[in-house]
C-alpha atoms as a PDB file:
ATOM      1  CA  UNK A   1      26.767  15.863   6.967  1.00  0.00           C
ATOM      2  CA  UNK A   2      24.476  15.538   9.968  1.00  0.00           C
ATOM      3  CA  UNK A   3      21.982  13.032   9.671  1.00  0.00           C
ATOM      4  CA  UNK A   4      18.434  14.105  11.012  1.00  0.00           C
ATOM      5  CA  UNK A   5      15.902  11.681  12.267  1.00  0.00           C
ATOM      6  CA  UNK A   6      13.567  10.601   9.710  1.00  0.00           C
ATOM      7  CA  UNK A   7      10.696   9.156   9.027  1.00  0.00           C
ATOM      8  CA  UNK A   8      11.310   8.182   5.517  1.00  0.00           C
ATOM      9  CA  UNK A   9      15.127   8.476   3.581  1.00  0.00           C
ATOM     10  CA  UNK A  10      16.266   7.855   0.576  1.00  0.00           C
ATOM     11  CA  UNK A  11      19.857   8.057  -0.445  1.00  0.00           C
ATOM     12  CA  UNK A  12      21.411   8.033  -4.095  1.00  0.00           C
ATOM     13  CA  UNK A  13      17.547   7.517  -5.277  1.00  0.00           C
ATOM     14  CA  UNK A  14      17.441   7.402  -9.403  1.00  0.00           C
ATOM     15  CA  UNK A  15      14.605   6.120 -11.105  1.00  0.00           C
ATOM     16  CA  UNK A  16      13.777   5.222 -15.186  1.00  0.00           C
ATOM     17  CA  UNK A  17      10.907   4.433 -17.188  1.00  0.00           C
ATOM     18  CA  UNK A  18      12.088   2.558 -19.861  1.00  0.00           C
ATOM     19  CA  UNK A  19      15.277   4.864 -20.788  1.00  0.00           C
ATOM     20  CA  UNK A  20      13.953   8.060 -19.888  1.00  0.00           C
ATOM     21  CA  UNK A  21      15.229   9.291 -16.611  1.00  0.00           C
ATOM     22  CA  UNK A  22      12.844  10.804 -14.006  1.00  0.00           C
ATOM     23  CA  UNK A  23      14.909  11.536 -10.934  1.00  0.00           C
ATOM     24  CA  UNK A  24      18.430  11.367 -10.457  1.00  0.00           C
ATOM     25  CA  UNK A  25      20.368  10.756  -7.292  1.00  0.00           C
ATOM     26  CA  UNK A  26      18.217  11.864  -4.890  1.00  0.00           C
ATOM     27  CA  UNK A  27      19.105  12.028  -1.447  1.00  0.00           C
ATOM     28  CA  UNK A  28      16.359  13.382   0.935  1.00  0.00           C
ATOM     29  CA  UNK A  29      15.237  12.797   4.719  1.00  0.00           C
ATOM     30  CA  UNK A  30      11.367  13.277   5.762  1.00  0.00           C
ATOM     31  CA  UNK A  31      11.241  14.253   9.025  1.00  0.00           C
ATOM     32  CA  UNK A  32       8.692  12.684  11.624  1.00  0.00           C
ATOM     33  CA  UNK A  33       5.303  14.483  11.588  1.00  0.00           C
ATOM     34  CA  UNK A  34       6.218  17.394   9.600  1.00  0.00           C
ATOM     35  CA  UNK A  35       4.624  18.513   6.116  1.00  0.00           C
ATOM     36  CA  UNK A  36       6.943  18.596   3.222  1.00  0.00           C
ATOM     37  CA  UNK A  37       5.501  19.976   0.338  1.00  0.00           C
ATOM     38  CA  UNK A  38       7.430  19.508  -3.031  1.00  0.00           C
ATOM     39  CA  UNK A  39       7.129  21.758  -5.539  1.00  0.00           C
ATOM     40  CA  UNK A  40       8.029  22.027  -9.279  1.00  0.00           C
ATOM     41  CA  UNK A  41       6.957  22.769 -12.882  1.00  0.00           C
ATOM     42  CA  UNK A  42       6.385  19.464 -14.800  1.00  0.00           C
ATOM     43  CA  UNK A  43       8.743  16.435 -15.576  1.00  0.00           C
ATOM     44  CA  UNK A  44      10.616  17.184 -12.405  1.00  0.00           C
ATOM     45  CA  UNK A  45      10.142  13.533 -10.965  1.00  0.00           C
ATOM     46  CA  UNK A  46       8.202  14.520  -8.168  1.00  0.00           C
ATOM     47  CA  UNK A  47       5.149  12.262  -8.547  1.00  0.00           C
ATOM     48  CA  UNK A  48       7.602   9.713  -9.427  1.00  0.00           C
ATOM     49  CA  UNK A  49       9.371  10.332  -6.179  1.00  0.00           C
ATOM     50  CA  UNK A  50       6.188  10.010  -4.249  1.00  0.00           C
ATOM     51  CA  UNK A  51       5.299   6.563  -6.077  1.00  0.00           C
ATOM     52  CA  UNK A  52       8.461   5.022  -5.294  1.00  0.00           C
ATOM     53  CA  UNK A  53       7.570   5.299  -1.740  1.00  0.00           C
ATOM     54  CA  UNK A  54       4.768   2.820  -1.862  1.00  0.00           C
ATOM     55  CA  UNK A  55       6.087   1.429  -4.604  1.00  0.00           C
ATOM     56  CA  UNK A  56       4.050   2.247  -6.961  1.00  0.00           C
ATOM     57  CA  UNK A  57       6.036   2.557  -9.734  1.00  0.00           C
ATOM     58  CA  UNK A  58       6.633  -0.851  -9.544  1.00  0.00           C
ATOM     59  CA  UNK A  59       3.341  -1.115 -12.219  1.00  0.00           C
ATOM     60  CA  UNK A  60       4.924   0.244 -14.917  1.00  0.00           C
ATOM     61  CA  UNK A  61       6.275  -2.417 -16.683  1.00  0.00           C
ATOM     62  CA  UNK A  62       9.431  -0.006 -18.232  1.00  0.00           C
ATOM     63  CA  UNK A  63      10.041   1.149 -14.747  1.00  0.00           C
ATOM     64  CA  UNK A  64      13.981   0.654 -13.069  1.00  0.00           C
ATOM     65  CA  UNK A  65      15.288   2.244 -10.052  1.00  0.00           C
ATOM     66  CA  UNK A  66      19.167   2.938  -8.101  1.00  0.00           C
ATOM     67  CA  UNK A  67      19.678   3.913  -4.834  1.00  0.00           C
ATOM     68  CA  UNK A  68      18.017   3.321  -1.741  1.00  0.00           C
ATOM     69  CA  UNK A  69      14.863   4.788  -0.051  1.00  0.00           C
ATOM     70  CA  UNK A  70      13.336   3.696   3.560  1.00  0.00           C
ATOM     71  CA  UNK A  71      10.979   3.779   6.220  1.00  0.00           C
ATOM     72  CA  UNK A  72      11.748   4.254   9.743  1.00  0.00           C
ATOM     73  CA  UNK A  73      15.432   2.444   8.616  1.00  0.00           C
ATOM     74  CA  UNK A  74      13.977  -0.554   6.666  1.00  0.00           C
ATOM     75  CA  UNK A  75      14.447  -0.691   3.198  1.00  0.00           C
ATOM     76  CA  UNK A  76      10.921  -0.476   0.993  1.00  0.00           C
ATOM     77  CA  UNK A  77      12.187  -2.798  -1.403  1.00  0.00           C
ATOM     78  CA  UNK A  78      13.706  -5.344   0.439  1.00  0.00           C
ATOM     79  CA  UNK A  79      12.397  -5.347   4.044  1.00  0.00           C
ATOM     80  CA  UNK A  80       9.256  -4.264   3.993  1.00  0.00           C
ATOM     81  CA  UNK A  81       6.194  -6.381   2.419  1.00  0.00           C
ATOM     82  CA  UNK A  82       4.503  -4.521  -0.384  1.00  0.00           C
ATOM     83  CA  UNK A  83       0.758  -4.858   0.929  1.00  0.00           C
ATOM     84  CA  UNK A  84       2.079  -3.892   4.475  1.00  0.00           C
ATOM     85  CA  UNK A  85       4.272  -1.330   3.311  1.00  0.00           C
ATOM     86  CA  UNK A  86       1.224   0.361   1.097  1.00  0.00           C
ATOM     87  CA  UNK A  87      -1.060   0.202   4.258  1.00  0.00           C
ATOM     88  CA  UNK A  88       1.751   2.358   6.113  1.00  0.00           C
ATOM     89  CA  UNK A  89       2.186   4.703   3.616  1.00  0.00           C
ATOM     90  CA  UNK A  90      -1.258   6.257   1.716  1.00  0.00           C
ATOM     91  CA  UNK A  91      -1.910   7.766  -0.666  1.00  0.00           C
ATOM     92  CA  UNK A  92      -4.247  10.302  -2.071  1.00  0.00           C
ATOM     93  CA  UNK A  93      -4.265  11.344  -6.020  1.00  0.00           C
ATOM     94  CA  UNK A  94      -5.171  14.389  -8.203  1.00  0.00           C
ATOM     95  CA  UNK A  95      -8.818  12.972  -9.052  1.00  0.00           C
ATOM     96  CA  UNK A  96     -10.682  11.147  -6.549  1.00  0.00           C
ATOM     97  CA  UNK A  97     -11.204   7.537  -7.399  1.00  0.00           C
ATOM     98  CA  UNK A  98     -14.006   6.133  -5.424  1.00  0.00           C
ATOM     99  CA  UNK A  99     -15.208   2.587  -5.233  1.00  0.00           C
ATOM    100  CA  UNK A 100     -18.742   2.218  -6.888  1.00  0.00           C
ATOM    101  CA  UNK A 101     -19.819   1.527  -3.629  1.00  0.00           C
ATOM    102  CA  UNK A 102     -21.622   2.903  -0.491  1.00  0.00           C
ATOM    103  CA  UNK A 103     -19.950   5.698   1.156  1.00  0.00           C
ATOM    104  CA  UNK A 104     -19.648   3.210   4.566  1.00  0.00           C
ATOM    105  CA  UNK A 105     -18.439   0.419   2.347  1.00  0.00           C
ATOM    106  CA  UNK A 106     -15.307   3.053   0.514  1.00  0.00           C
ATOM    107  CA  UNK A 107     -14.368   3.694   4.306  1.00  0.00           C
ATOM    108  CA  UNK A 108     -14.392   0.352   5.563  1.00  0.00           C
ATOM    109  CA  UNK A 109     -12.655  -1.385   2.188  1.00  0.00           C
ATOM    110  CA  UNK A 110      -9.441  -1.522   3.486  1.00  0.00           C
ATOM    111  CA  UNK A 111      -9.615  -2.497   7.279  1.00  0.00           C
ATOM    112  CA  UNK A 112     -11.647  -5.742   6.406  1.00  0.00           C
ATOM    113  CA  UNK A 113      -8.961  -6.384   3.662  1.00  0.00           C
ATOM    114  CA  UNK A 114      -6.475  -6.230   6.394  1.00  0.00           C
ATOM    115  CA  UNK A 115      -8.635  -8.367   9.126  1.00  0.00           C
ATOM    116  CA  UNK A 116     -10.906  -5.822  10.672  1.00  0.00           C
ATOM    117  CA  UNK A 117     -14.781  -8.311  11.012  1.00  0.00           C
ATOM    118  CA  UNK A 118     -16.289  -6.163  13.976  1.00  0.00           C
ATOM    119  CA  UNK A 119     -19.138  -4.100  12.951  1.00  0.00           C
ATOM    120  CA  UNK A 120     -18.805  -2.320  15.706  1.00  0.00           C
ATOM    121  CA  UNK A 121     -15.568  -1.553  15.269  1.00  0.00           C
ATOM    122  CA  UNK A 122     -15.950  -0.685  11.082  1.00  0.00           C
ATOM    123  CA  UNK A 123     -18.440   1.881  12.371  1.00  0.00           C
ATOM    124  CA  UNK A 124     -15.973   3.389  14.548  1.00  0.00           C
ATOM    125  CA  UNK A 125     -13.025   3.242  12.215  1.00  0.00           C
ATOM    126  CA  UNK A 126     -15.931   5.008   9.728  1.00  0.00           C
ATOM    127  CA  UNK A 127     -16.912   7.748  12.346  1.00  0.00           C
ATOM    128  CA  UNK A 128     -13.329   8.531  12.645  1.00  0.00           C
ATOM    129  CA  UNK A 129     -12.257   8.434   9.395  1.00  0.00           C
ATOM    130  CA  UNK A 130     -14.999  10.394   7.826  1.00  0.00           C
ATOM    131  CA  UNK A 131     -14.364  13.313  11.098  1.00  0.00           C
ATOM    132  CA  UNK A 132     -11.128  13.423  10.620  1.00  0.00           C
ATOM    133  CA  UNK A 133     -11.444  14.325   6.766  1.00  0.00           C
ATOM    134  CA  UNK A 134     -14.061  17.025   8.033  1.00  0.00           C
ATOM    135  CA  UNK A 135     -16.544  14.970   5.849  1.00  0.00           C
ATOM    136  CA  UNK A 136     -18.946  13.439   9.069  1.00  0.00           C
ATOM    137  CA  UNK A 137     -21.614  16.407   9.014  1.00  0.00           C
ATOM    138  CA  UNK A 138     -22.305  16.404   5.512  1.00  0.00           C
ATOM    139  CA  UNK A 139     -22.678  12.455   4.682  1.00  0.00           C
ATOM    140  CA  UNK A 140     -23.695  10.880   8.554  1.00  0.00           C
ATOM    141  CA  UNK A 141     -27.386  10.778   7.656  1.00  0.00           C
ATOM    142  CA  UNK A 142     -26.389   8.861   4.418  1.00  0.00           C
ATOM    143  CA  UNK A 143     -23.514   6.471   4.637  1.00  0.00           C
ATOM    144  CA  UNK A 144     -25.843   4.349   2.312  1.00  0.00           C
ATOM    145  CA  UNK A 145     -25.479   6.239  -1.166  1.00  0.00           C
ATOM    146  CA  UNK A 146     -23.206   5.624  -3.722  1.00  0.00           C
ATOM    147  CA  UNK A 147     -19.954   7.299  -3.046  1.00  0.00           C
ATOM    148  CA  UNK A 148     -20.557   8.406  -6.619  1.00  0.00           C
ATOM    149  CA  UNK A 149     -23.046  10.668  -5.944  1.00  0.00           C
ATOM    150  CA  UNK A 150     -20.969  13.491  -3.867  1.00  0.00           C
ATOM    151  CA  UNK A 151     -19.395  16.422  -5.353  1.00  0.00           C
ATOM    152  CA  UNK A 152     -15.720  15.933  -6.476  1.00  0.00           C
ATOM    153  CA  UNK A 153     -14.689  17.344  -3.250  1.00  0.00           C
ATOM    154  CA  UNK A 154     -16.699  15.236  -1.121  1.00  0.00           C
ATOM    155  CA  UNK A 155     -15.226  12.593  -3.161  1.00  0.00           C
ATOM    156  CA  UNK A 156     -12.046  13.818  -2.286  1.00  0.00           C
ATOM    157  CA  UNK A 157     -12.311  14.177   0.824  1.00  0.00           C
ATOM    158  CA  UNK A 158     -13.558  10.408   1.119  1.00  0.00           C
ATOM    159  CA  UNK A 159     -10.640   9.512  -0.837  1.00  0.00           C
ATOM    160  CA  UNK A 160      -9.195  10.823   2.376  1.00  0.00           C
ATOM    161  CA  UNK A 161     -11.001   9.056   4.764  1.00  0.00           C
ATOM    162  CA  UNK A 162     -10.480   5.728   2.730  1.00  0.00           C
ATOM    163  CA  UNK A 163      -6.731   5.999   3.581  1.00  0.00           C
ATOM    164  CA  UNK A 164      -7.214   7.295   7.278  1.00  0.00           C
ATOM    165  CA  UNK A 165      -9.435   4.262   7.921  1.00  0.00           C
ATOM    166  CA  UNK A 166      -6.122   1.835   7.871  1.00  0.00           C
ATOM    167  CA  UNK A 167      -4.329   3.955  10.342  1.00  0.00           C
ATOM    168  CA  UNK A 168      -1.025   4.656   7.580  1.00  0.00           C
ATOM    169  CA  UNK A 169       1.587   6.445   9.323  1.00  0.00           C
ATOM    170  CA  UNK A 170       2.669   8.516   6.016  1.00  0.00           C
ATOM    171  CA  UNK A 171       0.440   9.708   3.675  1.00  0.00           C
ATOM    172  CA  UNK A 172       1.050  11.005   0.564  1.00  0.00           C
ATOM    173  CA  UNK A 173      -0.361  13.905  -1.664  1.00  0.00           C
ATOM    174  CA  UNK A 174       0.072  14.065  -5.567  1.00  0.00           C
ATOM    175  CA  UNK A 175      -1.670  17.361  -6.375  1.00  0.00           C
ATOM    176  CA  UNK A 176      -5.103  16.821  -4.249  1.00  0.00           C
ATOM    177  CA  UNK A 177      -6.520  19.732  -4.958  1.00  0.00           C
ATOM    178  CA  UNK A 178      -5.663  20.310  -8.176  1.00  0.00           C
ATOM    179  CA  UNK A 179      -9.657  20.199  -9.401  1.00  0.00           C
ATOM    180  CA  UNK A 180     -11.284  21.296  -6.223  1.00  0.00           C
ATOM    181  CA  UNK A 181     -13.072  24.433  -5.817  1.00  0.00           C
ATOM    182  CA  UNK A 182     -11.480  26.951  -3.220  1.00  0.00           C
ATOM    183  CA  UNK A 183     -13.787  25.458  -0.278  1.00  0.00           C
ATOM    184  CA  UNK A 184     -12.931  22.122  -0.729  1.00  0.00           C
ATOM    185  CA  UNK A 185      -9.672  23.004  -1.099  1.00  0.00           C
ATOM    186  CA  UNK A 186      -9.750  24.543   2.380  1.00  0.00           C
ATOM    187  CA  UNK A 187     -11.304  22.061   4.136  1.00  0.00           C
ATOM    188  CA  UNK A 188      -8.677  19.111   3.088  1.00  0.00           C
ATOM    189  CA  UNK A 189      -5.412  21.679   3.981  1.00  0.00           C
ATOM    190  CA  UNK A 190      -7.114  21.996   7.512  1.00  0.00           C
ATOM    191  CA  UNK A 191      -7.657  18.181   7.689  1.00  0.00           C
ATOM    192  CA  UNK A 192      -3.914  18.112   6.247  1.00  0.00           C
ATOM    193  CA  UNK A 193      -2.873  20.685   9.684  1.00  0.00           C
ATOM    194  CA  UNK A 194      -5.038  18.574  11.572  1.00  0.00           C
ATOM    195  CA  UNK A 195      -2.889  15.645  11.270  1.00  0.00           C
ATOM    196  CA  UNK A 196       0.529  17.112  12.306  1.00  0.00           C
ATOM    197  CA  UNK A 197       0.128  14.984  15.863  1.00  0.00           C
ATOM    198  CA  UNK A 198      -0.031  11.674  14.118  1.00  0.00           C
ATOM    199  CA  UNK A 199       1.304  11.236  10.305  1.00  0.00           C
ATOM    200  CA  UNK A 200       4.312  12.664   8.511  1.00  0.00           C
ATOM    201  CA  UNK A 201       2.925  13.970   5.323  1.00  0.00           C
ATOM    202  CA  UNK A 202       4.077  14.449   2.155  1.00  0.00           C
ATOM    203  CA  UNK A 203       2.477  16.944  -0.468  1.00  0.00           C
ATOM    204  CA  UNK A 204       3.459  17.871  -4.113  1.00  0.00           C
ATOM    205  CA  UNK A 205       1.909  20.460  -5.378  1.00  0.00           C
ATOM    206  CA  UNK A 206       1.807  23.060  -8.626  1.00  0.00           C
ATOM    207  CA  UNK A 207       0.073  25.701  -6.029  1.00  0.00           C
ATOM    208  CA  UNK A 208       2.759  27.513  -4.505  1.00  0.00           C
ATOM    209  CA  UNK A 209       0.382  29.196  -2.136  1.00  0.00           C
ATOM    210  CA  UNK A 210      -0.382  25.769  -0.701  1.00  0.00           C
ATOM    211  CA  UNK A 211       2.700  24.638   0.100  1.00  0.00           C
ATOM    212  CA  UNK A 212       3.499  28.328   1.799  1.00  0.00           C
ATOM    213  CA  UNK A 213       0.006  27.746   3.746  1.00  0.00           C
ATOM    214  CA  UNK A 214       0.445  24.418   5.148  1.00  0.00           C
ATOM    215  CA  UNK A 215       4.210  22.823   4.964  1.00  0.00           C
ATOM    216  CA  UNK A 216       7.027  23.060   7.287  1.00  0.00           C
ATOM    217  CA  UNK A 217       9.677  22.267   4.984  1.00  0.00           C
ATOM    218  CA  UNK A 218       9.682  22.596   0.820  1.00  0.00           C
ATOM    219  CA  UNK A 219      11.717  20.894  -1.664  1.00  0.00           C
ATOM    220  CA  UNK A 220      12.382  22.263  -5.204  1.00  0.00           C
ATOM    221  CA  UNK A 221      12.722  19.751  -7.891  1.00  0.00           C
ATOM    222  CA  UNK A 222      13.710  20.869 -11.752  1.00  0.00           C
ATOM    223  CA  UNK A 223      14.179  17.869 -14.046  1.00  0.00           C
ATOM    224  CA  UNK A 224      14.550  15.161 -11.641  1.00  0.00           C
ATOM    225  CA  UNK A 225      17.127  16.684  -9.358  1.00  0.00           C
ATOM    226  CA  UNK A 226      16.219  18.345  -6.129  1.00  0.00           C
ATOM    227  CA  UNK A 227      18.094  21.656  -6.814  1.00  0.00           C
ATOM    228  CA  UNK A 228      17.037  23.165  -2.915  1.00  0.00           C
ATOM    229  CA  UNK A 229      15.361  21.868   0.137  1.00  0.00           C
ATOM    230  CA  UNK A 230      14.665  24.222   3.453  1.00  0.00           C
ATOM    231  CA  UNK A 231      11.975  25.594   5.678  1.00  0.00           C
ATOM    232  CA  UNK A 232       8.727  27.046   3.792  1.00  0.00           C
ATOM    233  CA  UNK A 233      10.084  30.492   5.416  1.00  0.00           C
ATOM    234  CA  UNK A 234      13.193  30.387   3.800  1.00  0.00           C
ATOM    235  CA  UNK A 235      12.366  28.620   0.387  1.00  0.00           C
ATOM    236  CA  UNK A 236       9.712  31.759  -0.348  1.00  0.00           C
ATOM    237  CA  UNK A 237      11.205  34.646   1.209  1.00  0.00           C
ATOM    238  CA  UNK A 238      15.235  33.791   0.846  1.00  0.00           C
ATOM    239  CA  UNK A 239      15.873  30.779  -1.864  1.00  0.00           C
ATOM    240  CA  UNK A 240      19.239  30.356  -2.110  1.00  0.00           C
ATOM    241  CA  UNK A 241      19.336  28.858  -5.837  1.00  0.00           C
ATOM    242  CA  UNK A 242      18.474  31.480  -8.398  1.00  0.00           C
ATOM    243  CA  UNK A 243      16.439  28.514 -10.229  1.00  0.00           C
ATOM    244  CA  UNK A 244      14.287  28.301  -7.000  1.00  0.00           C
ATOM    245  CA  UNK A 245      13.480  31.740  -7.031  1.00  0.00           C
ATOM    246  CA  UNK A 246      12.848  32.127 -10.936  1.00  0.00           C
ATOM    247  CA  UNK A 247      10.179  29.310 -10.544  1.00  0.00           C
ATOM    248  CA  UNK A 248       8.674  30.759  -6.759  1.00  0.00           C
ATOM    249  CA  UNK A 249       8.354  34.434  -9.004  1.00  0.00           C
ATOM    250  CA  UNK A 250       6.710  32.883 -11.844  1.00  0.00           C
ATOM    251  CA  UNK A 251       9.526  33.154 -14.327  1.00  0.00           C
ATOM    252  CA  UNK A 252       9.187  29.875 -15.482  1.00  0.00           C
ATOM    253  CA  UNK A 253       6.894  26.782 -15.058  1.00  0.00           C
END
């Protein structure tokens, strides 16, 4: 088998909590700068996938893992420091959890945790951030309110801007717009297009519609096993597992 360049690999991956098993020999390649959504019903291991790239998983106290997975060659679990390796790869979750904190002070959290003094500078990195998350125009006049005050998407969306602000060069998605309205919704897949140029990105997701809108590649898990991985294209028009297109057609899940 030809071996594609990669941003992020993982070869023979299997992972337990406790005894249960939530993914089994996975072997998968994330290319550089593309969108790979990975879709699923439930109990298919692919939030546990996504936490054992930033390791994650390594919280639950049950948790066990085979197998190998890396970034840019290194291994996360042995090369790669865990605080350095989380700042590379972000993440963003189904509910937004904001700090109880000003909205300039949830941006700039994790640059002065990794160095950043310059106040000039945090107000850059906040500028940027909060553009690039298409949150700016709505929140410049009042970077001094509680983060706790926007909507849930805005709150999303900061959540967003939180893990831009540390310049990650993978960020991850574990069902971000699973409570948003169809607005917000919009507004984070265009920041997710946006990005193409500069992250490789990552997105599970129960909306099938969402992963045909935005990804260049989709992955099918069923019960911890990636059953088919291929262009978005191919995966909706032309699956070549019947379980694939049972799932894509609503027949199960």
């Amino acid at each position: 088998m030809v071996k594609l360049p990669s941003k992020i690999a993982t070869e023979n991956l299997s992972i337990w909590f406790e005894r249960i098993p939530a993914l089994r020999s996975l072997t998968l390649h994330v290319l550089d700068h593309e969108i790979l959504a990975i879709i699923g019903p439930a109990n298919s291991g692919k939030s546990s996938f996504l936490r054992s790239l930033n390791r994650l998983n390594d919280l639950h106290p049950g948790f066990r893992k085979e197998g190998k997975a890396s970034l840019d060659g290194q291994d996360i679990y042995k090369d790669i420091e865990v605080g350095l390796l989380r700042k590379r790869i972000g993440m963003v979750f189904a509910l937004p959890v904001v700090l109880p904190l000003t909205i300039y002070e949830n941006v700039i959290y994790g640059p002065r945790r990794h160095g950043t003094k310059d106040k000039k500078r945090l107000s850059e990195i906040v500028e940027k951030s909060l553009k690039a998350a298409y949150l700016w125009e709505e929140v410049k006049d009042r970077l001094d309110i509680s983060a706790m005050k926007l909507s849930g998407g805005q709150q999303q969306r900061l959540c967003l801007a939180r893990t831009l602000a540390v310049e990650p060069e993978v960020i991850l998605y574990d069902e971000p717009c699973s409570g948003l309205d169809p607005i917000s919704t919009m507004k984070i897949e265009e920041a997710m297009l946006g990005f193409k140029k500069r992250y490789t990105q990552i997105l599970v997701t129960n909306n099938t519609k969402q992963a045909a809108r935005v990804s260049d590649r989709t992955a099918f898990f069923l019960m911890g096993e990636l059953i088919e991985i291929d262009t978005t294209g191919k995966i909706f028009t032309s699956p070549q597992d019947k379980r694939t297109n049972d799932y894509i057609s609503g027949r199960f899940g």
